[in-house]
Protein backbone atom coordinates (compact mmCIF):
# COMPACT_ATOMS: atom_id res chain seq x y z
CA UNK A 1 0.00 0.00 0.00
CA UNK A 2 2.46 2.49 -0.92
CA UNK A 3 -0.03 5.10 -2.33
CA UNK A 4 1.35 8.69 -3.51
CA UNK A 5 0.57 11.59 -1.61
CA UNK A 6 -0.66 14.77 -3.08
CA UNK A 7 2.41 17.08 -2.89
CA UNK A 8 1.31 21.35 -2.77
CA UNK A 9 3.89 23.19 -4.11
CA UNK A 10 1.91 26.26 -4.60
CA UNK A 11 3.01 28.44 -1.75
CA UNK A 12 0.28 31.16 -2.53
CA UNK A 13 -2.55 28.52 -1.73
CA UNK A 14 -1.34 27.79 1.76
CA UNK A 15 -2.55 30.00 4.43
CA UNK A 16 -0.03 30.44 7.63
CA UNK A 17 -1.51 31.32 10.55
CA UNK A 18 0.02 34.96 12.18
CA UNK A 19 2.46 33.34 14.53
CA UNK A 20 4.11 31.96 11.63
CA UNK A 21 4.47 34.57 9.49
CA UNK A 22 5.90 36.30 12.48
CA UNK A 23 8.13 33.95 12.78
CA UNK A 24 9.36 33.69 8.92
CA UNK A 25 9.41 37.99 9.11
CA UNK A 26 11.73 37.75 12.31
CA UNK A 27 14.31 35.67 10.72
CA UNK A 28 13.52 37.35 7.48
CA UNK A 29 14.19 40.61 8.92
CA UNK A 30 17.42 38.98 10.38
CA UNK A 31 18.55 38.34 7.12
CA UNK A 32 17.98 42.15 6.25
CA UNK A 33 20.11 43.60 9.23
CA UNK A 34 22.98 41.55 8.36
CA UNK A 35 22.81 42.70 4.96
CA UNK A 36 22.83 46.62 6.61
CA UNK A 37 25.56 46.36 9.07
CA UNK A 38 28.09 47.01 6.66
CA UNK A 39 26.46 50.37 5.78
CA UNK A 40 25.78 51.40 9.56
CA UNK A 41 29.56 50.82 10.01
CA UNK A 42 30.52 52.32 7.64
CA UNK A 43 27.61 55.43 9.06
CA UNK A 44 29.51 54.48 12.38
CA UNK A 45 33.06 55.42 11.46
CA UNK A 46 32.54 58.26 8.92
CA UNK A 47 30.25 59.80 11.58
CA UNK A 48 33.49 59.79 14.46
CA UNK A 49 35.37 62.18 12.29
CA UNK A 50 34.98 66.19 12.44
CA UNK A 51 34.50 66.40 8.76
CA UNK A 52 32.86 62.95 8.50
CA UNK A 53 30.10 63.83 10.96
CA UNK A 54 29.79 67.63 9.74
CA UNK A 55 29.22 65.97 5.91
CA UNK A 56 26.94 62.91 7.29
CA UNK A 57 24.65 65.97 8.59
CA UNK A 58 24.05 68.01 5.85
CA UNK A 59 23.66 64.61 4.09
CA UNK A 60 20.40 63.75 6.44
CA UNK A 61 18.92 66.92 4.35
CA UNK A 62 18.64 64.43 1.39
CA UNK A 63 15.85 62.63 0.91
CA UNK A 64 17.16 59.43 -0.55
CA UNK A 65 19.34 59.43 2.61
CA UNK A 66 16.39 59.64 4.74
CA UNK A 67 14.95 56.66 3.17
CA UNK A 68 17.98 54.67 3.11
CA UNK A 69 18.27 54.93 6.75
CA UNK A 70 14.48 54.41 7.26
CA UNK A 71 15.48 50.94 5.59
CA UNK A 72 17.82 50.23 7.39
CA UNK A 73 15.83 50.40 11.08
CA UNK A 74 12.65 48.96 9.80
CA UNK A 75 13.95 45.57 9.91
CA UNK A 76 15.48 46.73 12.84
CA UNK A 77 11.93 47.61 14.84
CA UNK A 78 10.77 44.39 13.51
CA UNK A 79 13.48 42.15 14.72
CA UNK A 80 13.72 43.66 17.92
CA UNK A 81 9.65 43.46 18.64
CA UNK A 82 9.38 40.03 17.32
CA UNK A 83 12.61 38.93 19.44
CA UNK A 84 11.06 40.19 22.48
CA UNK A 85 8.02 38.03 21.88
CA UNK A 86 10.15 35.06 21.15
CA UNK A 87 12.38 35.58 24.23
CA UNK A 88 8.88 35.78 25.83
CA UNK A 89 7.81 32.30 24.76
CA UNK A 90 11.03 30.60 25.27
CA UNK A 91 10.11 31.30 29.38
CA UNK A 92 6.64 30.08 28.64
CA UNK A 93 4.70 33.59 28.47
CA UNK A 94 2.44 33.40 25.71
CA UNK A 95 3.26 29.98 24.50
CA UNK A 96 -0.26 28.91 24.42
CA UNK A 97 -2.38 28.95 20.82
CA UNK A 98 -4.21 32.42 22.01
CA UNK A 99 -1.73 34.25 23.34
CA UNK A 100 0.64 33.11 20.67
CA UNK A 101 -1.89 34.44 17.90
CA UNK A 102 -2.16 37.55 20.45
CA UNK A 103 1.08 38.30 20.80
CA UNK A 104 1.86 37.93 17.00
CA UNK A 105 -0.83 40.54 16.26
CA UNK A 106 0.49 43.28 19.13
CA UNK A 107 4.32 42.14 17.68
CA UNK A 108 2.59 43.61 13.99
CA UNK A 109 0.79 46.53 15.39
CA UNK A 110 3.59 47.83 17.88
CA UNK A 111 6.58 47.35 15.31
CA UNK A 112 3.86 49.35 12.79
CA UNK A 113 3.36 51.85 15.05
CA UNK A 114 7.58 52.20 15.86
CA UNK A 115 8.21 52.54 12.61
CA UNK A 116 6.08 54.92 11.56
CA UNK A 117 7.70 56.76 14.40
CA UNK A 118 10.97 56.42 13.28
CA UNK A 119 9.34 57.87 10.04
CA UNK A 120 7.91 60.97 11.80
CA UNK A 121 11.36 61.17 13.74
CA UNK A 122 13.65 61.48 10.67
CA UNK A 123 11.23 64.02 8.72
């Protein structure tokens, strides 16, 4: 009785409940900050000389500058909410199937809300 399975390889007809697309943003967004550290170092140690720091601020005046650093901490505000709610369910806070759905939907609306924020904060 070795019958074949039917095998879904559509990934648009599969619906994920919140917690895991949550999950799949966090390391998602993970991916993303590594992929920015090498221009906030490179922020970092332009910024620590006179001339660097005096350039890097009449650089904020630009709006494609604005936006490149709003890039850079949205993944940021995500991966920092969404850690805090997994740090919270590796010590068994919210680790039931309500809470978990819950906290995935305040993770979404609080990250939301810091980043547009951040947003008001750099304009």
């Amino acid at each position: 009785m070795n019958r074949p399975r039917p095998i879904n390889l559509n990934l648009f007809t599969i619906h994920f409940p919140i917690p895991a697309i949550v999950s799949i943003l966090h390391r998602v967004s993970g991916v993303f900050l590594l992929l920015c550290i090498p221009f906030v170092l490179w922020l970092l140690s332009y910024s620590l000389t006179s001339d660097g720091y005096d350039y890097l601020q009449q650089g904020m005046q630009n709006m494609l500058v604005k936006i490149i650093l709003w890039a850079c901490l949205v993944p940021f505000i995500f991966h920092l909410i969404a850690g805090i709610r997994h740090l919270l369910s590796d010590i068994h806070l919210g680790d039931t199937l309500k809470m978990g759905r819950l906290t995935a939907w305040l993770t979404c609306i609080i990250s939301a809300l810091l980043v547009i924020l951040a947003g008001v904060w750099l304009w």
